[in-house]
PDB file of N, CA and C in Angstrom:
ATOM      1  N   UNK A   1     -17.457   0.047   6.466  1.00  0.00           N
ATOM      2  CA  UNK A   1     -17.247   0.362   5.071  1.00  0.00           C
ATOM      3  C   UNK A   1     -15.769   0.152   4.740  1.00  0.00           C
ATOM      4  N   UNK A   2     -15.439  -0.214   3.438  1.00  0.00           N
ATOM      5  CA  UNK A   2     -14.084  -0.612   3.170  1.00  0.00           C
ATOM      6  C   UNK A   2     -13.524  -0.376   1.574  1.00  0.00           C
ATOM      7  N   UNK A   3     -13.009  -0.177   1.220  1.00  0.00           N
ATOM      8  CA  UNK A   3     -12.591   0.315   0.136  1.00  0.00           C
ATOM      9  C   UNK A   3     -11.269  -0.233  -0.314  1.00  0.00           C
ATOM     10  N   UNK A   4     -10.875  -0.777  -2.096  1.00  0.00           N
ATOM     11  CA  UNK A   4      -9.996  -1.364  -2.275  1.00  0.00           C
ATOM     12  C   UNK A   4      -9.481  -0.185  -3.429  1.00  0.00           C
ATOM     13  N   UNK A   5      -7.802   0.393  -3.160  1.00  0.00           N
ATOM     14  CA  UNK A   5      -7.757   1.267  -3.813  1.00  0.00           C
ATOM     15  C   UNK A   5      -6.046   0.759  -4.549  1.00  0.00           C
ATOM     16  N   UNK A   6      -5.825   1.373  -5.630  1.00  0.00           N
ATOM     17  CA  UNK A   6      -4.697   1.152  -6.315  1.00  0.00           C
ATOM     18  C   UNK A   6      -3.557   2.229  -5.997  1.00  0.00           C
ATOM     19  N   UNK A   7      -2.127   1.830  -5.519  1.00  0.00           N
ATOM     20  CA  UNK A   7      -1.178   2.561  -5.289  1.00  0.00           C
ATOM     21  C   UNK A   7       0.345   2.259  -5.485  1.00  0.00           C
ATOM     22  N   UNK A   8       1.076   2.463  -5.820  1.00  0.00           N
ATOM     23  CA  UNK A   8       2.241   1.635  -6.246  1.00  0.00           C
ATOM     24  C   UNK A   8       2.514   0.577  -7.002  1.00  0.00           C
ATOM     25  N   UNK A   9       1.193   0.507  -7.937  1.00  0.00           N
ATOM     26  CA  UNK A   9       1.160  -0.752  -8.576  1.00  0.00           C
ATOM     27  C   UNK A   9       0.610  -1.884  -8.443  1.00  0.00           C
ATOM     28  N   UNK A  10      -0.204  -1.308  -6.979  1.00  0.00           N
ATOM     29  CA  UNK A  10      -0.655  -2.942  -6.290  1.00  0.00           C
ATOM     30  C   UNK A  10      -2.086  -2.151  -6.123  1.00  0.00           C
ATOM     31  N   UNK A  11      -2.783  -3.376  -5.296  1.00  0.00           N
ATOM     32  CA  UNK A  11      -4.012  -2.787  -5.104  1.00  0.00           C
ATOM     33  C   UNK A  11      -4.571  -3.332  -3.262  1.00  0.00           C
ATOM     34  N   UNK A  12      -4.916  -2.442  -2.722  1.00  0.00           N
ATOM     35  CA  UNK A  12      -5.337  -2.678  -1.174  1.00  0.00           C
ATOM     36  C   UNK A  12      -6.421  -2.765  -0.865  1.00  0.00           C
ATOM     37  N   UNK A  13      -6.484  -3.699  -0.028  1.00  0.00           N
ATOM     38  CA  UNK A  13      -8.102  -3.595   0.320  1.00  0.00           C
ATOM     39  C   UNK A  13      -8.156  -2.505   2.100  1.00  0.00           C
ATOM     40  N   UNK A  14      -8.660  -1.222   2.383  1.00  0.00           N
ATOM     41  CA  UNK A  14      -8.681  -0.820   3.335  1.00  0.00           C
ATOM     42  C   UNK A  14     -10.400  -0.606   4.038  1.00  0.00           C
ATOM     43  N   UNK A  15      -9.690   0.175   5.359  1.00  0.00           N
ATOM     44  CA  UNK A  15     -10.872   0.688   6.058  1.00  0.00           C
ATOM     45  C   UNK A  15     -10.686   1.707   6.592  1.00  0.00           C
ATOM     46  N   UNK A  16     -11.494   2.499   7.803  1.00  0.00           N
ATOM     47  CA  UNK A  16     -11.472   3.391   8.503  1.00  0.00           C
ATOM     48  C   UNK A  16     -10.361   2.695   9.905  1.00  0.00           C
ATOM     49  N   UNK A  17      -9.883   3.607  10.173  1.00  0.00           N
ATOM     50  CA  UNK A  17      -9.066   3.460  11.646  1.00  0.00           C
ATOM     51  C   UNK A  17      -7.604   2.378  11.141  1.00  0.00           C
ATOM     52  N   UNK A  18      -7.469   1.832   9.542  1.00  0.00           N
ATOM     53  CA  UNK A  18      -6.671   0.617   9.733  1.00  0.00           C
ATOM     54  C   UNK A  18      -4.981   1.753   9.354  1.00  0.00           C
ATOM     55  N   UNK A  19      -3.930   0.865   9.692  1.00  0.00           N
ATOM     56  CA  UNK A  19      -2.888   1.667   9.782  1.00  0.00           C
ATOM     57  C   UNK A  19      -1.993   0.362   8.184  1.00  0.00           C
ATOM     58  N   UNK A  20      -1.668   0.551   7.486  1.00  0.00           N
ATOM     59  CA  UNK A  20      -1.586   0.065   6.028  1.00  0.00           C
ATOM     60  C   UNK A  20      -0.209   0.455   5.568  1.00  0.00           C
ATOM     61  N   UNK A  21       0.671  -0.367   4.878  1.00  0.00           N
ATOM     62  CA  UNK A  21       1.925  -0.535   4.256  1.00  0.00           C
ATOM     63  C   UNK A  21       2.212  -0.312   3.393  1.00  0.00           C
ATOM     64  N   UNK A  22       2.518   0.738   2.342  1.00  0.00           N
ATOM     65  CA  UNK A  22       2.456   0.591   0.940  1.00  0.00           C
ATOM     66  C   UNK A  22       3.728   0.946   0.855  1.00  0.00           C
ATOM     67  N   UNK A  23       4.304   1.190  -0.317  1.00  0.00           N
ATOM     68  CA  UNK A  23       5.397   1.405  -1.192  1.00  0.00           C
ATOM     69  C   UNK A  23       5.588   2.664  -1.089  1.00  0.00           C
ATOM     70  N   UNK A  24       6.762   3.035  -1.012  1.00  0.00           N
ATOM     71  CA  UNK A  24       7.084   4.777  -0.570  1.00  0.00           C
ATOM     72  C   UNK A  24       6.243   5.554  -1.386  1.00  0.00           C
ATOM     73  N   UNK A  25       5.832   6.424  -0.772  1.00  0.00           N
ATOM     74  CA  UNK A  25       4.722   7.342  -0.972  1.00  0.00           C
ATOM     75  C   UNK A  25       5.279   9.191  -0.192  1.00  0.00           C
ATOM     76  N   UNK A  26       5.821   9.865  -1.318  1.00  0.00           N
ATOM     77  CA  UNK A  26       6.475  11.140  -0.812  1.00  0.00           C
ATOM     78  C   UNK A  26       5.659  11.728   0.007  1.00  0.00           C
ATOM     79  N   UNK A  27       6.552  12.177   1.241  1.00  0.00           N
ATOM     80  CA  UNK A  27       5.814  13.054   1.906  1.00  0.00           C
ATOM     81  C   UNK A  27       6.439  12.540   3.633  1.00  0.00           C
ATOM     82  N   UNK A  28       6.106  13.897   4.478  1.00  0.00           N
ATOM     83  CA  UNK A  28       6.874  13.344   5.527  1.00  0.00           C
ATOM     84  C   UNK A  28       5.648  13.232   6.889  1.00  0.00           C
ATOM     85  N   UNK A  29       5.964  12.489   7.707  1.00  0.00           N
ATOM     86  CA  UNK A  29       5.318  11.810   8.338  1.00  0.00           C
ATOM     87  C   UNK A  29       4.201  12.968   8.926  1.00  0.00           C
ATOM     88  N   UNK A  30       2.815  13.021   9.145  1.00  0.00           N
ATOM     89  CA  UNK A  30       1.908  14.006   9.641  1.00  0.00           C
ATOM     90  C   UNK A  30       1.675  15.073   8.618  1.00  0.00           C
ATOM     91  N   UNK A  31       1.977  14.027   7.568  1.00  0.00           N
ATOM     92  CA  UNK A  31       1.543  15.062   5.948  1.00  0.00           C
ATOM     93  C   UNK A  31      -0.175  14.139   5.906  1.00  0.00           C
ATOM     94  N   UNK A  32      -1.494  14.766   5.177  1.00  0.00           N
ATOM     95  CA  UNK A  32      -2.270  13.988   4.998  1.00  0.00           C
ATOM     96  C   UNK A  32      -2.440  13.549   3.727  1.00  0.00           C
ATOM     97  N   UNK A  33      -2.869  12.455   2.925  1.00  0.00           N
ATOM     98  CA  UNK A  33      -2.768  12.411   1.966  1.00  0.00           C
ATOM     99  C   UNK A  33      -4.174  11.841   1.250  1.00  0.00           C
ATOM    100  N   UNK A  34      -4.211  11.886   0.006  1.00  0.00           N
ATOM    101  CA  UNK A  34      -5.661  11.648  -0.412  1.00  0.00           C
ATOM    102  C   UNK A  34      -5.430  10.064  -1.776  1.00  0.00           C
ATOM    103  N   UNK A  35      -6.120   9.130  -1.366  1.00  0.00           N
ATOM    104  CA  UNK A  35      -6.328   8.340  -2.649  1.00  0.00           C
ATOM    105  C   UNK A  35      -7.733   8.309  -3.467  1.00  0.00           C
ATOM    106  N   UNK A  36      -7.324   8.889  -4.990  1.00  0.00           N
ATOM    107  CA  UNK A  36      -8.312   8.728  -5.642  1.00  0.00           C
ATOM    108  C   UNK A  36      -8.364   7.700  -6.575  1.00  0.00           C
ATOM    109  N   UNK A  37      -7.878   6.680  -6.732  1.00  0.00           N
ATOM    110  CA  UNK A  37      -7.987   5.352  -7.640  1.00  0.00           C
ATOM    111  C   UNK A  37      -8.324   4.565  -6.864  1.00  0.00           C
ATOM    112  N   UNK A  38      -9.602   4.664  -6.449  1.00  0.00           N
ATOM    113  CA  UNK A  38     -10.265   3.686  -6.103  1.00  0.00           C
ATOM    114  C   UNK A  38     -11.085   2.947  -6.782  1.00  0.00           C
ATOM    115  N   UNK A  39     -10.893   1.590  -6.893  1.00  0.00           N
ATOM    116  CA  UNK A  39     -11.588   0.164  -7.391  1.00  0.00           C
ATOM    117  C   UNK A  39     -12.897  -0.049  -6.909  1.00  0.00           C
ATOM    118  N   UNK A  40     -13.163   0.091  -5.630  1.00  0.00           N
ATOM    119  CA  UNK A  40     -14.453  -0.014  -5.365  1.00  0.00           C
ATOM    120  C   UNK A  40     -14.723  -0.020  -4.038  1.00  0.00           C
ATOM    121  N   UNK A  41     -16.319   0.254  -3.348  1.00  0.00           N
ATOM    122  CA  UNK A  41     -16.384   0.426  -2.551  1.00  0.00           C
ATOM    123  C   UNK A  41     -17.622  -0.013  -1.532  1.00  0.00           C
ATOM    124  N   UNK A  42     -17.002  -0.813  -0.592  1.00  0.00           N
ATOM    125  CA  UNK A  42     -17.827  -1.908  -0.172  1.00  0.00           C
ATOM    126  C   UNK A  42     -18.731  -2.044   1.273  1.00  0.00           C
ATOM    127  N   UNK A  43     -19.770  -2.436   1.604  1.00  0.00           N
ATOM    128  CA  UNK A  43     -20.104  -2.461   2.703  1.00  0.00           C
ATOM    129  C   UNK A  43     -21.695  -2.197   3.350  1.00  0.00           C
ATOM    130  N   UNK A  44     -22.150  -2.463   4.253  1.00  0.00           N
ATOM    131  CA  UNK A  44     -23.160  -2.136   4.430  1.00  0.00           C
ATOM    132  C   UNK A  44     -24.194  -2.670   3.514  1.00  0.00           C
ATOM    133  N   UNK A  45     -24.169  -3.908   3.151  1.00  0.00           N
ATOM    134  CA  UNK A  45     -24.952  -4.578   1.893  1.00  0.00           C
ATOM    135  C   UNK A  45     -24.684  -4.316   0.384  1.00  0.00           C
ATOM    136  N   UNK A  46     -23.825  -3.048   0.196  1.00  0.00           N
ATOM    137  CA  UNK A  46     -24.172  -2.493  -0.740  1.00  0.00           C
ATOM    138  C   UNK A  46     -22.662  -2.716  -1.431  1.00  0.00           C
ATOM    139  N   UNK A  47     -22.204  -3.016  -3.139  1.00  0.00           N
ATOM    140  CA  UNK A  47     -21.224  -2.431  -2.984  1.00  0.00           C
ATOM    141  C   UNK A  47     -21.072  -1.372  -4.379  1.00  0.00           C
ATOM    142  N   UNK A  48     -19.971  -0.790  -4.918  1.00  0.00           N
ATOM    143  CA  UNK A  48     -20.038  -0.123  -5.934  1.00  0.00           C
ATOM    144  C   UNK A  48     -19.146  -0.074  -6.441  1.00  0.00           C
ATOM    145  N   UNK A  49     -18.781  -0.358  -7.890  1.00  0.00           N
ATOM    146  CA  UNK A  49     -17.370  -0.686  -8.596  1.00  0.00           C
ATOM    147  C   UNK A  49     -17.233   0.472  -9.692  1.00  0.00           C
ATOM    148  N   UNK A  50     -16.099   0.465  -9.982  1.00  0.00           N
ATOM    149  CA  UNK A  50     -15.791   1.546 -10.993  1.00  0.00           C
ATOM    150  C   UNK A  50     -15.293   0.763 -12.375  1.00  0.00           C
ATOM    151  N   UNK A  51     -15.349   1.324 -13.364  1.00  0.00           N
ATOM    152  CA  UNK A  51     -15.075   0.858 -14.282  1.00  0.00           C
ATOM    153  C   UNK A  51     -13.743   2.160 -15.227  1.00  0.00           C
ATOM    154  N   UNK A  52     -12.179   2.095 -14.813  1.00  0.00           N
ATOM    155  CA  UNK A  52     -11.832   1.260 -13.871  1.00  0.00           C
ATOM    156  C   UNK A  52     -11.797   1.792 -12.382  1.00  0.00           C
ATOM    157  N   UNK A  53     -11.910   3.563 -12.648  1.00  0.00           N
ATOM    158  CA  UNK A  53     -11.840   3.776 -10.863  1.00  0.00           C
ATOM    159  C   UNK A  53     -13.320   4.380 -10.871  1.00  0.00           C
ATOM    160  N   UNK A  54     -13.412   4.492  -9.296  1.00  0.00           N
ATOM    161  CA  UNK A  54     -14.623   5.200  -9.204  1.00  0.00           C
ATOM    162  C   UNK A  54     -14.610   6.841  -9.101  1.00  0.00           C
ATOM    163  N   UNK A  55     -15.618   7.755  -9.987  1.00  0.00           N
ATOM    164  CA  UNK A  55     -15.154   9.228 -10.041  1.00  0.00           C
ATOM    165  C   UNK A  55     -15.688   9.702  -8.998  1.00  0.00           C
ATOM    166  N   UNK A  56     -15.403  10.768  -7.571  1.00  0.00           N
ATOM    167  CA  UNK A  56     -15.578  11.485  -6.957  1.00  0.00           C
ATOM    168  C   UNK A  56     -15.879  10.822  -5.740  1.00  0.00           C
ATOM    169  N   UNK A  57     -14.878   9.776  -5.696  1.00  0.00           N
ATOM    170  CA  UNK A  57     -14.993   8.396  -4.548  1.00  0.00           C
ATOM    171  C   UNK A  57     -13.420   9.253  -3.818  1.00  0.00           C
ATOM    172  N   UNK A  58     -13.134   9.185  -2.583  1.00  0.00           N
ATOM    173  CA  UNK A  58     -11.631   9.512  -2.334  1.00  0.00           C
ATOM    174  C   UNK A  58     -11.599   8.897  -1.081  1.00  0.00           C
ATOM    175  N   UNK A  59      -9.959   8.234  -0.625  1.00  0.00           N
ATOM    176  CA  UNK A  59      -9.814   7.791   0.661  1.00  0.00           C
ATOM    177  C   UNK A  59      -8.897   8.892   1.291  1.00  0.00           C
ATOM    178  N   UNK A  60      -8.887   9.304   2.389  1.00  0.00           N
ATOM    179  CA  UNK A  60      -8.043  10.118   2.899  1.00  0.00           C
ATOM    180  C   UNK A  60      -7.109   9.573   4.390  1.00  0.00           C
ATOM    181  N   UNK A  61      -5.945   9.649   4.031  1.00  0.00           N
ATOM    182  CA  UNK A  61      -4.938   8.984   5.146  1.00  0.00           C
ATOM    183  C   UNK A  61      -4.373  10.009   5.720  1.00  0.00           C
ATOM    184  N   UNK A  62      -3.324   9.737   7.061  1.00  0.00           N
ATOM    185  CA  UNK A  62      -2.423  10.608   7.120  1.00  0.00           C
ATOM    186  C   UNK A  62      -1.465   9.693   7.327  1.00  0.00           C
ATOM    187  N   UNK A  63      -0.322  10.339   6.823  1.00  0.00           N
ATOM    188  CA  UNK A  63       1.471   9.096   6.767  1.00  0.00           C
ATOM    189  C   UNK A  63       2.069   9.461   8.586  1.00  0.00           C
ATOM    190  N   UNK A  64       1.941   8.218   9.193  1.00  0.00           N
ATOM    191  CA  UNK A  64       2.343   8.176  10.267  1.00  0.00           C
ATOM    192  C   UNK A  64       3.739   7.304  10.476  1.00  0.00           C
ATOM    193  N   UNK A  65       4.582   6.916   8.941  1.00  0.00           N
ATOM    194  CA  UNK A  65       5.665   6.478   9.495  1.00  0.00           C
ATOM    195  C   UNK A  65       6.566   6.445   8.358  1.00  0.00           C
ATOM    196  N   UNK A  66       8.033   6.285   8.008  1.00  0.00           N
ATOM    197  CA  UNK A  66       8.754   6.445   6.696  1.00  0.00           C
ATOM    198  C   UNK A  66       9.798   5.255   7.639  1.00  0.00           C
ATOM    199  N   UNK A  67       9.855   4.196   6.350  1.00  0.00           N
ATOM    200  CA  UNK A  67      10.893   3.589   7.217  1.00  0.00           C
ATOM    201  C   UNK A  67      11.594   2.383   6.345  1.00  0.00           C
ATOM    202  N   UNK A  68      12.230   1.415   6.459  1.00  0.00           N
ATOM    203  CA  UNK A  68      12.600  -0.109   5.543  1.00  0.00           C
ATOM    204  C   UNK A  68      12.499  -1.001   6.342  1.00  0.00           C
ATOM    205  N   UNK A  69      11.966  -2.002   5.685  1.00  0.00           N
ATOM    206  CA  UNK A  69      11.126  -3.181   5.965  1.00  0.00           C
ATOM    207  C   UNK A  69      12.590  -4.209   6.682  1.00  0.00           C
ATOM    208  N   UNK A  70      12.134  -5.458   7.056  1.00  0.00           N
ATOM    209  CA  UNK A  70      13.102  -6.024   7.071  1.00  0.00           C
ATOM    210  C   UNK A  70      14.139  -6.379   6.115  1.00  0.00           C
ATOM    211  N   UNK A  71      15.422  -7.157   6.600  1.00  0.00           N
ATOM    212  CA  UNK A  71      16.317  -7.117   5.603  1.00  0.00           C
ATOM    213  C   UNK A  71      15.931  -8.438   5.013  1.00  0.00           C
ATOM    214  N   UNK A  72      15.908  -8.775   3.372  1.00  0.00           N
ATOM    215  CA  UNK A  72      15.689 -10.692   3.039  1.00  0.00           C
ATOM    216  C   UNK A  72      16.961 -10.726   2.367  1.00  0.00           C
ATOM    217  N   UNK A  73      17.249 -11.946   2.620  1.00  0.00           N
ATOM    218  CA  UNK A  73      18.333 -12.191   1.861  1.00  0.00           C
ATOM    219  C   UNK A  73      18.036 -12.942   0.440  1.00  0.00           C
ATOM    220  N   UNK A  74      18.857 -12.880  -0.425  1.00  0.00           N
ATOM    221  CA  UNK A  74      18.930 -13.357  -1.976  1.00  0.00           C
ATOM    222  C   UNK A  74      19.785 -14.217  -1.969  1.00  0.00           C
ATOM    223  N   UNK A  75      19.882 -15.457  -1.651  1.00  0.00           N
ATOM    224  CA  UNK A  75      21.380 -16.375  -2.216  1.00  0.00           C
ATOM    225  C   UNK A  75      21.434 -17.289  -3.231  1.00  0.00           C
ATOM    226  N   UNK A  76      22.216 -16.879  -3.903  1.00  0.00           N
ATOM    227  CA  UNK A  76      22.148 -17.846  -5.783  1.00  0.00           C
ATOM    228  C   UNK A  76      23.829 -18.916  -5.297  1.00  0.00           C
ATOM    229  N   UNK A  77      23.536 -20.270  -5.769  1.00  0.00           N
ATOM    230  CA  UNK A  77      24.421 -20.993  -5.830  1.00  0.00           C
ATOM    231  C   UNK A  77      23.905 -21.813  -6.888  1.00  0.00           C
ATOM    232  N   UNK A  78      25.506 -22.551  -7.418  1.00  0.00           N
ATOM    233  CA  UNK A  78      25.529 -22.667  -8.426  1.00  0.00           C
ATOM    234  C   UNK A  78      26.276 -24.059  -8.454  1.00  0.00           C
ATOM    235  N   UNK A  79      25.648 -25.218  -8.025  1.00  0.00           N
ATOM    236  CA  UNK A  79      25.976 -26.620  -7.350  1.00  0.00           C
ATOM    237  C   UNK A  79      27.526 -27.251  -8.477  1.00  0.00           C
ATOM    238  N   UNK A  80      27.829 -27.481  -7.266  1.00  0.00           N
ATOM    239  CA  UNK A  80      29.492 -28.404  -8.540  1.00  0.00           C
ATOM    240  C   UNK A  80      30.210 -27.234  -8.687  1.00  0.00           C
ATOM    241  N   UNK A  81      29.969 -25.961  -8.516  1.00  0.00           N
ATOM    242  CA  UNK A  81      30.749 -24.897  -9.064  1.00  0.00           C
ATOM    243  C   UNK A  81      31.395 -23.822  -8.402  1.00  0.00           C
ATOM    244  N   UNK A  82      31.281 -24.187  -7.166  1.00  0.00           N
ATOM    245  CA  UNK A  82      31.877 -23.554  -6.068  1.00  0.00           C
ATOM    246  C   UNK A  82      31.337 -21.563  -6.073  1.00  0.00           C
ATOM    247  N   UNK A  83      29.954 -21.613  -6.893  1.00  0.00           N
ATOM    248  CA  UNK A  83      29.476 -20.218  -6.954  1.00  0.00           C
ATOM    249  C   UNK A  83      28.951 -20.177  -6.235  1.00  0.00           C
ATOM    250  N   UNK A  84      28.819 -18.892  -5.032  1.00  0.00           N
ATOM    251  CA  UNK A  84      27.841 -18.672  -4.135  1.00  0.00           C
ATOM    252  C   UNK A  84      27.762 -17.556  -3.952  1.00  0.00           C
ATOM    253  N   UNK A  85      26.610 -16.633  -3.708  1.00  0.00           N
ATOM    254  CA  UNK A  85      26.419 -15.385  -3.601  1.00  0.00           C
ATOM    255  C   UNK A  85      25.430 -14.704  -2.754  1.00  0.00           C
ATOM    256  N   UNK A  86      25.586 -13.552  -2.222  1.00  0.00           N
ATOM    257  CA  UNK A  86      24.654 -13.593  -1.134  1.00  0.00           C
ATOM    258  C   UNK A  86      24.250 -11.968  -1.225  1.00  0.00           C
ATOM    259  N   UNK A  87      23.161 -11.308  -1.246  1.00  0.00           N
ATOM    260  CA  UNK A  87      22.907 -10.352  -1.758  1.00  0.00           C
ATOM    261  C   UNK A  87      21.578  -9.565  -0.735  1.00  0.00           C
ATOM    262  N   UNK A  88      21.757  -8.893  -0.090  1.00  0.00           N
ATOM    263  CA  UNK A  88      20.296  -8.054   1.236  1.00  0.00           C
ATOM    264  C   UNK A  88      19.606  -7.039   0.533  1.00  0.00           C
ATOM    265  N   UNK A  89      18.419  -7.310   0.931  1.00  0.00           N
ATOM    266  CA  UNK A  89      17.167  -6.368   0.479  1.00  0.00           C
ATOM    267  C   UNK A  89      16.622  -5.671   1.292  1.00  0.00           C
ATOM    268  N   UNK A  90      16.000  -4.090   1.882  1.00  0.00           N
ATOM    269  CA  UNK A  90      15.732  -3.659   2.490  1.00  0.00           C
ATOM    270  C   UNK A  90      14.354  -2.887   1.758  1.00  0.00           C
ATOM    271  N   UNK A  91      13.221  -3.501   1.811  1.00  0.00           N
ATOM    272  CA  UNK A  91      12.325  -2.609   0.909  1.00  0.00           C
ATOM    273  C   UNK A  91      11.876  -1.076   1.656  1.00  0.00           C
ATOM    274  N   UNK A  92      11.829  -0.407   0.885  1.00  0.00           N
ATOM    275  CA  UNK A  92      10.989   1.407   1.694  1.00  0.00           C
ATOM    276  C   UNK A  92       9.817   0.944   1.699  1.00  0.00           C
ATOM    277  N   UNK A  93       8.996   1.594   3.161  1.00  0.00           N
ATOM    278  CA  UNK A  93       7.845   1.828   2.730  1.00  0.00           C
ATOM    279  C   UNK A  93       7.291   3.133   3.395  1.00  0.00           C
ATOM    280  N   UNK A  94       5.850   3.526   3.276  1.00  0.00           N
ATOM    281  CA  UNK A  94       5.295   4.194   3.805  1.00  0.00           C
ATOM    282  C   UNK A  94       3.854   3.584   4.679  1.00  0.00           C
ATOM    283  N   UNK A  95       4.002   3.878   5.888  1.00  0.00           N
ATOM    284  CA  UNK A  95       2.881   3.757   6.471  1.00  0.00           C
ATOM    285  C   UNK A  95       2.073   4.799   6.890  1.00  0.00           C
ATOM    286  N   UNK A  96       0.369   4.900   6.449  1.00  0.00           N
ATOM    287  CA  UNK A  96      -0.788   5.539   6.459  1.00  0.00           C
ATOM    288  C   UNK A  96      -1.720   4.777   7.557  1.00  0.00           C
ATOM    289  N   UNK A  97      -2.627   5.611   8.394  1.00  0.00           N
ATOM    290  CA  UNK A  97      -3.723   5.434   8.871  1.00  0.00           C
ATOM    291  C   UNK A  97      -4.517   5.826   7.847  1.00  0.00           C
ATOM    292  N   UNK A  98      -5.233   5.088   7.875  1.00  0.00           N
ATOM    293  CA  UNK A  98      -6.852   5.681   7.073  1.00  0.00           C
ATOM    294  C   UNK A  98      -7.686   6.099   7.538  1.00  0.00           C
ATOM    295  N   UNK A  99      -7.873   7.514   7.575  1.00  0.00           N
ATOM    296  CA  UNK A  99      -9.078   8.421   8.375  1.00  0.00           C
ATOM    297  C   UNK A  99     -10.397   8.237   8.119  1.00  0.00           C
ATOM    298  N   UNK A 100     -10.678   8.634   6.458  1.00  0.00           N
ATOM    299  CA  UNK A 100     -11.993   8.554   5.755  1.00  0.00           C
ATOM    300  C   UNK A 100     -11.985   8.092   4.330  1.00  0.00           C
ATOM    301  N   UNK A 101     -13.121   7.365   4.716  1.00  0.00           N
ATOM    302  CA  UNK A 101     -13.617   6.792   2.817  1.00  0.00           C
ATOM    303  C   UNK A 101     -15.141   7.607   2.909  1.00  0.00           C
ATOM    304  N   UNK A 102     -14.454   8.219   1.643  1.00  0.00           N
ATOM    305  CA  UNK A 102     -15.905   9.414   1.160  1.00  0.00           C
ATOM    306  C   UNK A 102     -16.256   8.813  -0.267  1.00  0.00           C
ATOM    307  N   UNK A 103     -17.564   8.400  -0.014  1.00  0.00           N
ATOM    308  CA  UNK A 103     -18.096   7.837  -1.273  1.00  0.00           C
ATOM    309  C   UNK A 103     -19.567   8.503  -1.862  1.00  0.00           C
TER     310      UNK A 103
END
């Protein structure tokens, strides 16, 4: 069974046992946490969509890590013009196991 749920703006497709990346999400590591905007929910032949979430559908995780992603770099140049610039990104995220999808 698998479930695609909305969080930070984005939307995931998960499961049971998977360990998942999202966008900082408060709370400190061996906190459990619950998603209820879920999109829909799939599997076993069957699936079931919400229009837009599904009501009394919930995924439940626990946050097993707080940390920043790698560093990317940004470099803007600006040809003939001797502009160059160089600028590092470190995104936050939060990482969850996914325990249960209760549907």
């Amino acid at each position: 069974m698998y479930a695609i749920i909305a969080t930070g703006g984005k939307q995931y497709r998960v499961a049971a046992n998977d360990v998942v990346k999202f966008e900082r999400i408060a709370g400190n590591v061996g906190d459990k946490i619950n998603f209820d905007r879920v999109l829909m929910v799939g599997g076993d032949g069957s699936i079931k969509l919400g229009k837009p979430f599904l009501s009394g559908t919930t995924v439940e995780g626990e946050i097993t890590a707080q940390g920043k992603s790698d560093k990317i770099l940004v470099f803007k140049k600006k040809r003939r013009k001797g502009f160059k610039k160089i600028q590092g990104h470190k995104q936050c995220f939060t990482a969850v196991k996914i325990s249960k999808i209760s549907a």
